[in-house]
C-alpha atoms as a PDB file:
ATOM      1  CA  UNK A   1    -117.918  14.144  -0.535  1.00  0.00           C
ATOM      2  CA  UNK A   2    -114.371  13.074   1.242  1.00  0.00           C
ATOM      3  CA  UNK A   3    -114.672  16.135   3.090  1.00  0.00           C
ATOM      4  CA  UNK A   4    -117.894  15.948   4.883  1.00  0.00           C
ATOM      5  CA  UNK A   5    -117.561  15.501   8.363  1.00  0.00           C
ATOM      6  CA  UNK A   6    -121.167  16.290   9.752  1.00  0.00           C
ATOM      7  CA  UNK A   7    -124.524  16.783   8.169  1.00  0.00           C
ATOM      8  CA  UNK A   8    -127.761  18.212   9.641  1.00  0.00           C
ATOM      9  CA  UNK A   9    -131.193  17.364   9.111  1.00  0.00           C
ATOM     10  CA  UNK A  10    -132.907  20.780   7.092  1.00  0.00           C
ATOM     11  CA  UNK A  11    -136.301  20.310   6.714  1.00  0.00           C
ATOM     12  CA  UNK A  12    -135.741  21.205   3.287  1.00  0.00           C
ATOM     13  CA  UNK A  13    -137.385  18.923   0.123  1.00  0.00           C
ATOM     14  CA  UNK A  14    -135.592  17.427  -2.308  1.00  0.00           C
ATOM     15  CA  UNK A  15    -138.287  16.455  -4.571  1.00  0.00           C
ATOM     16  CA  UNK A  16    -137.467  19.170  -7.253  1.00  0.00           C
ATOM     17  CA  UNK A  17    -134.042  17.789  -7.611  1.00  0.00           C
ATOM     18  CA  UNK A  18    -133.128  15.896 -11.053  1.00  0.00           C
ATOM     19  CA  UNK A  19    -132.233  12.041 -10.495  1.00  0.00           C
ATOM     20  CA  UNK A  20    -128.936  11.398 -10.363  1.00  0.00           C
ATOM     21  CA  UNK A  21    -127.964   8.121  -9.679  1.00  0.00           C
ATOM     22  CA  UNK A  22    -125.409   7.190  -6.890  1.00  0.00           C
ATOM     23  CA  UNK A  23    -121.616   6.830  -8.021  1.00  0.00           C
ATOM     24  CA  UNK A  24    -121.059   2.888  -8.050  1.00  0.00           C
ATOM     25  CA  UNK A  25    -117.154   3.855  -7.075  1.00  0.00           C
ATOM     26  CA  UNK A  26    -116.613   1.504 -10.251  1.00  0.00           C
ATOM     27  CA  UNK A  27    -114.622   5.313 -11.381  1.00  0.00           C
ATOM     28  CA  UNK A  28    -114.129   8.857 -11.835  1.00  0.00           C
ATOM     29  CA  UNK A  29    -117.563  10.749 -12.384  1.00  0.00           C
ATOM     30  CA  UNK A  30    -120.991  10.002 -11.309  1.00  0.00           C
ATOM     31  CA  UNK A  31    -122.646  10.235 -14.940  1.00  0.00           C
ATOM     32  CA  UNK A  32    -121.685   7.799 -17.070  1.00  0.00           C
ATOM     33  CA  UNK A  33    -120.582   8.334 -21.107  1.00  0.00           C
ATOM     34  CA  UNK A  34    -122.802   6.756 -23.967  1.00  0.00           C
ATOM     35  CA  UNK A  35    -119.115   4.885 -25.195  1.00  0.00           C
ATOM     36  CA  UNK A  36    -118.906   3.265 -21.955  1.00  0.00           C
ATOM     37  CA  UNK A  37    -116.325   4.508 -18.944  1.00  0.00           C
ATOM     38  CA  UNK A  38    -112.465   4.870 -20.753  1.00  0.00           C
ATOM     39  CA  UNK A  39    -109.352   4.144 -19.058  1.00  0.00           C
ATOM     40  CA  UNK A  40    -107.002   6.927 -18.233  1.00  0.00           C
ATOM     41  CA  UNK A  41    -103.564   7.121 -17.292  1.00  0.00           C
ATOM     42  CA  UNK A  42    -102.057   9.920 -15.164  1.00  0.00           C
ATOM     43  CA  UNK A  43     -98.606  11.228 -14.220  1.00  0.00           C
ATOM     44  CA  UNK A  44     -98.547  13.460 -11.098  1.00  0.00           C
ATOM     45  CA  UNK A  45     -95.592  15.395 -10.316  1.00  0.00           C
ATOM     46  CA  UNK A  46     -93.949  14.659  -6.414  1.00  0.00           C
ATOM     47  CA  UNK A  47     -95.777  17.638  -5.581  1.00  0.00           C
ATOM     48  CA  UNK A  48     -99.488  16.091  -6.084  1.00  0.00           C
ATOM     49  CA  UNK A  49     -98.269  12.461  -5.712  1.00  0.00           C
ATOM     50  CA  UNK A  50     -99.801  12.228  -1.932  1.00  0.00           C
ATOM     51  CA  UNK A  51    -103.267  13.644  -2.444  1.00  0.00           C
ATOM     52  CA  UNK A  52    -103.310  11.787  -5.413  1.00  0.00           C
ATOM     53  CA  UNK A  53    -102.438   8.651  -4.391  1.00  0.00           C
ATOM     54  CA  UNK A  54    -104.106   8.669  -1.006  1.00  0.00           C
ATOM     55  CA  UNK A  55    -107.606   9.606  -2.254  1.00  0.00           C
ATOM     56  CA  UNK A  56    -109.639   6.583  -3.949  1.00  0.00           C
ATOM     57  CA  UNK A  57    -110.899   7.902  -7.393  1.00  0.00           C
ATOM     58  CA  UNK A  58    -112.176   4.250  -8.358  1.00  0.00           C
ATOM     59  CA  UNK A  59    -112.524   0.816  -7.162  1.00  0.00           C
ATOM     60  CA  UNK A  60    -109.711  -0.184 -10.223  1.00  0.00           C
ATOM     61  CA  UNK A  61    -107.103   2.037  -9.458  1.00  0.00           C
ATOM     62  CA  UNK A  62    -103.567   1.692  -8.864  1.00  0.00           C
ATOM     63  CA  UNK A  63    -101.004   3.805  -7.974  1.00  0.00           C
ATOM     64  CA  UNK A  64     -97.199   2.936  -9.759  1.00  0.00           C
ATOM     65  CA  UNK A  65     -94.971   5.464  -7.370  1.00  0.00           C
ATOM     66  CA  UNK A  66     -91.631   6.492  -9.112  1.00  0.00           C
ATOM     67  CA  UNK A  67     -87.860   7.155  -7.609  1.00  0.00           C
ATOM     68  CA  UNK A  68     -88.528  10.902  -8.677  1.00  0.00           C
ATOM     69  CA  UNK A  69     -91.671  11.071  -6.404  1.00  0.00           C
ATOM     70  CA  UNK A  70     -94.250  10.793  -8.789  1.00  0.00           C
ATOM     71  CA  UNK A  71     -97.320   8.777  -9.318  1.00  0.00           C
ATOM     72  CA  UNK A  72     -99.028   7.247 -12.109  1.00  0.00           C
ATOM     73  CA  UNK A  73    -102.385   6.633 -11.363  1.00  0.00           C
ATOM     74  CA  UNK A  74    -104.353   4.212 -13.959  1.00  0.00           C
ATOM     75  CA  UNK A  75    -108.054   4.636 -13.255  1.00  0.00           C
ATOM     76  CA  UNK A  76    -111.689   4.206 -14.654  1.00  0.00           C
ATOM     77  CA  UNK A  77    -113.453   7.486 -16.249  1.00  0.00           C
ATOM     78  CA  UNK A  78    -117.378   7.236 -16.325  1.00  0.00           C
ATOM     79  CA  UNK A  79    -117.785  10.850 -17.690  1.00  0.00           C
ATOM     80  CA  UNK A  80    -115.366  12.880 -20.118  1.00  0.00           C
ATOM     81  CA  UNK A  81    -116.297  16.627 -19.091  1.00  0.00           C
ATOM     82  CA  UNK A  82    -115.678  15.309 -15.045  1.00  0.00           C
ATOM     83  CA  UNK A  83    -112.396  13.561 -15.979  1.00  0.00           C
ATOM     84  CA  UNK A  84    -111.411  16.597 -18.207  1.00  0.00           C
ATOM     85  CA  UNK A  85    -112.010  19.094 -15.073  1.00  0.00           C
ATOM     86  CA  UNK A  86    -110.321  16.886 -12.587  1.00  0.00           C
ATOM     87  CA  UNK A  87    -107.473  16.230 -14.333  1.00  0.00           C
ATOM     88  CA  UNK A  88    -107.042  20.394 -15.178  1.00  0.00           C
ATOM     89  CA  UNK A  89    -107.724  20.891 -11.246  1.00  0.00           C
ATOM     90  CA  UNK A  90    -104.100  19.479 -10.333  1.00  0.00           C
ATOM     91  CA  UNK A  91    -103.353  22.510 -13.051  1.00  0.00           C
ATOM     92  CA  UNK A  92     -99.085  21.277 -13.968  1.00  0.00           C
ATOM     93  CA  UNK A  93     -98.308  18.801 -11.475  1.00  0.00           C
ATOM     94  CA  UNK A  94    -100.915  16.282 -13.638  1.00  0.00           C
ATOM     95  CA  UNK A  95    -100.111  14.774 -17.318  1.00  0.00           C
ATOM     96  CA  UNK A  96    -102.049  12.453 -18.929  1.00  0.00           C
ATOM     97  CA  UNK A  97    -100.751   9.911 -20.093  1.00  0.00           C
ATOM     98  CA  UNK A  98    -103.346   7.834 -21.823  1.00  0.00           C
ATOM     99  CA  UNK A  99    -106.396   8.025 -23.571  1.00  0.00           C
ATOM    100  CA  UNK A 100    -105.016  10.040 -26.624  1.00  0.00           C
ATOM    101  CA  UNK A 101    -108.575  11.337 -26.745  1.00  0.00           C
ATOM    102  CA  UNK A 102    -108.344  12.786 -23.662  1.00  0.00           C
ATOM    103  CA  UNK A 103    -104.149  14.588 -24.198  1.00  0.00           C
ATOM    104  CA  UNK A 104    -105.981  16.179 -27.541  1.00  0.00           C
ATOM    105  CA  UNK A 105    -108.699  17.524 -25.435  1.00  0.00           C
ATOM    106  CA  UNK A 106    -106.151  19.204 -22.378  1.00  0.00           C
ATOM    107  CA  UNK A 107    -103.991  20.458 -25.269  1.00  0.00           C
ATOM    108  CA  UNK A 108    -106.693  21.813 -26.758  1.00  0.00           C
ATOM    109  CA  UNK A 109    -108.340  23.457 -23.624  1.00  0.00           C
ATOM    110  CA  UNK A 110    -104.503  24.555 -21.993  1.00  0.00           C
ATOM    111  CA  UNK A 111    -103.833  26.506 -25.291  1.00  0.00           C
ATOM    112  CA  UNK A 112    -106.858  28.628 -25.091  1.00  0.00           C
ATOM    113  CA  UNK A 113    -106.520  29.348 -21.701  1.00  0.00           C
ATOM    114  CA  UNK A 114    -103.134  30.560 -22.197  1.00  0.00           C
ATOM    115  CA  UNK A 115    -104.478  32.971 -25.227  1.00  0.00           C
ATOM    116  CA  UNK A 116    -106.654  34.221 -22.851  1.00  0.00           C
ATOM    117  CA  UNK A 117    -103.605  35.469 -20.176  1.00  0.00           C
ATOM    118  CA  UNK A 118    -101.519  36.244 -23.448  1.00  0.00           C
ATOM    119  CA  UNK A 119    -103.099  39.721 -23.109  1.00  0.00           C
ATOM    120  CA  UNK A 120    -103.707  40.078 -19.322  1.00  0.00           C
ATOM    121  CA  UNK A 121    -104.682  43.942 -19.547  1.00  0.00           C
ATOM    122  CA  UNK A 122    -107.276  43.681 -21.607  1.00  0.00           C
ATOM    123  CA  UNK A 123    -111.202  42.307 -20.953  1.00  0.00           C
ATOM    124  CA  UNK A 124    -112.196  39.309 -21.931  1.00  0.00           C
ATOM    125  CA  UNK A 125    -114.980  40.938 -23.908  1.00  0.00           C
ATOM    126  CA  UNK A 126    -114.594  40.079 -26.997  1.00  0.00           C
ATOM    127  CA  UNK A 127    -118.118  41.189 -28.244  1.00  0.00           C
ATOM    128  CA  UNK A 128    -116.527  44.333 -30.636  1.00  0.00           C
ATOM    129  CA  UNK A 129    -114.863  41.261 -32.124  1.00  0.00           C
ATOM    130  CA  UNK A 130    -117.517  38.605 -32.659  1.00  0.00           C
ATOM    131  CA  UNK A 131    -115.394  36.163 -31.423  1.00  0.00           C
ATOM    132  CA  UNK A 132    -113.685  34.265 -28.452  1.00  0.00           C
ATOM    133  CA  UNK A 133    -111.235  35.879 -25.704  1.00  0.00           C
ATOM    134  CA  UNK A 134    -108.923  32.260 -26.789  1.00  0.00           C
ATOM    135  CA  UNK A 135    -109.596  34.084 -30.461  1.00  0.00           C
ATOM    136  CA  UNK A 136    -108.362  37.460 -29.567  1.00  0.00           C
ATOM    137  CA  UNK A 137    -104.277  36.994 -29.828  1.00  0.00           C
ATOM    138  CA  UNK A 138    -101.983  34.169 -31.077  1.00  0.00           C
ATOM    139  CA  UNK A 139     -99.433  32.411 -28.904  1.00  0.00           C
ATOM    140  CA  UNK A 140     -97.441  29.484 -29.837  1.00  0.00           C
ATOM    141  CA  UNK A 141     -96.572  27.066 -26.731  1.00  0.00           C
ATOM    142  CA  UNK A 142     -93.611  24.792 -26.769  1.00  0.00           C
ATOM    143  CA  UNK A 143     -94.368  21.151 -26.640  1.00  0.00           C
END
């Protein structure tokens, strides 16, 4: 929504929308987690620091800036699969630092991503197989 400058009046109905309540700003995500919102910590390299820092993400957060030209950036997290995307958006330049929850779960999702380029010539189409294109090779990634 930060980059919506204008907005026009349609005509259009919203009535077969789903109800989704407004974010309360309180953190990151508009639909909230059955455990309760979590509280993540993230490193962003100097090259994501600014956007990072200069865009409100919650109500709670605070930016530590480093001598290096980093960021960390504790903040709220209202939804996992929102804070899980967000995080992977800034793609290198973001590490999390805290929930351990959350590391497992970026591991987890960065490894099969990179089994899927391991083989870049070949389709993801793993039907012949039965199983995932993340199934279809091994690679072992440095820590």
């Amino acid at each position: 929504m930060h980059r919506i400058t204008a907005s026009r009046v349609t005509g259009r109905s919203s009535a077969a929308l789903p109800d989704i309540p407004a974010p309360s700003g309180e953190g990151l995500g508009i639909r909230e987690m059955e455990e309760g919102p979590s509280e993540v910590s993230v490193r962003f390299a100097p090259e994501a620091a600014t956007y990072a820092a200069e865009r409100r993400w919650s109500r709670s957060q605070r930016c530590e800036m480093h001598d290096d030209g980093s960021v960390r950036l504790p903040i709220r997290a209202h939804n996992e699969a929102e804070c899980l995307s967000w995080v992977l958006g800034f793609a290198d330049r973001a590490q999390v630092l805290a929930p351990d929850w959350l590391r497992r779960e970026i591991k987890k999702t960065v490894y099969a991503m990179a089994r899927l380029y391991h083989t870049p010539h070949k389709p993801a189409d793993t039907a012949e197989s039965g199983g995932s294109p993340a199934a279809a090779c091994s690679l072992r990634l440095r820590e």
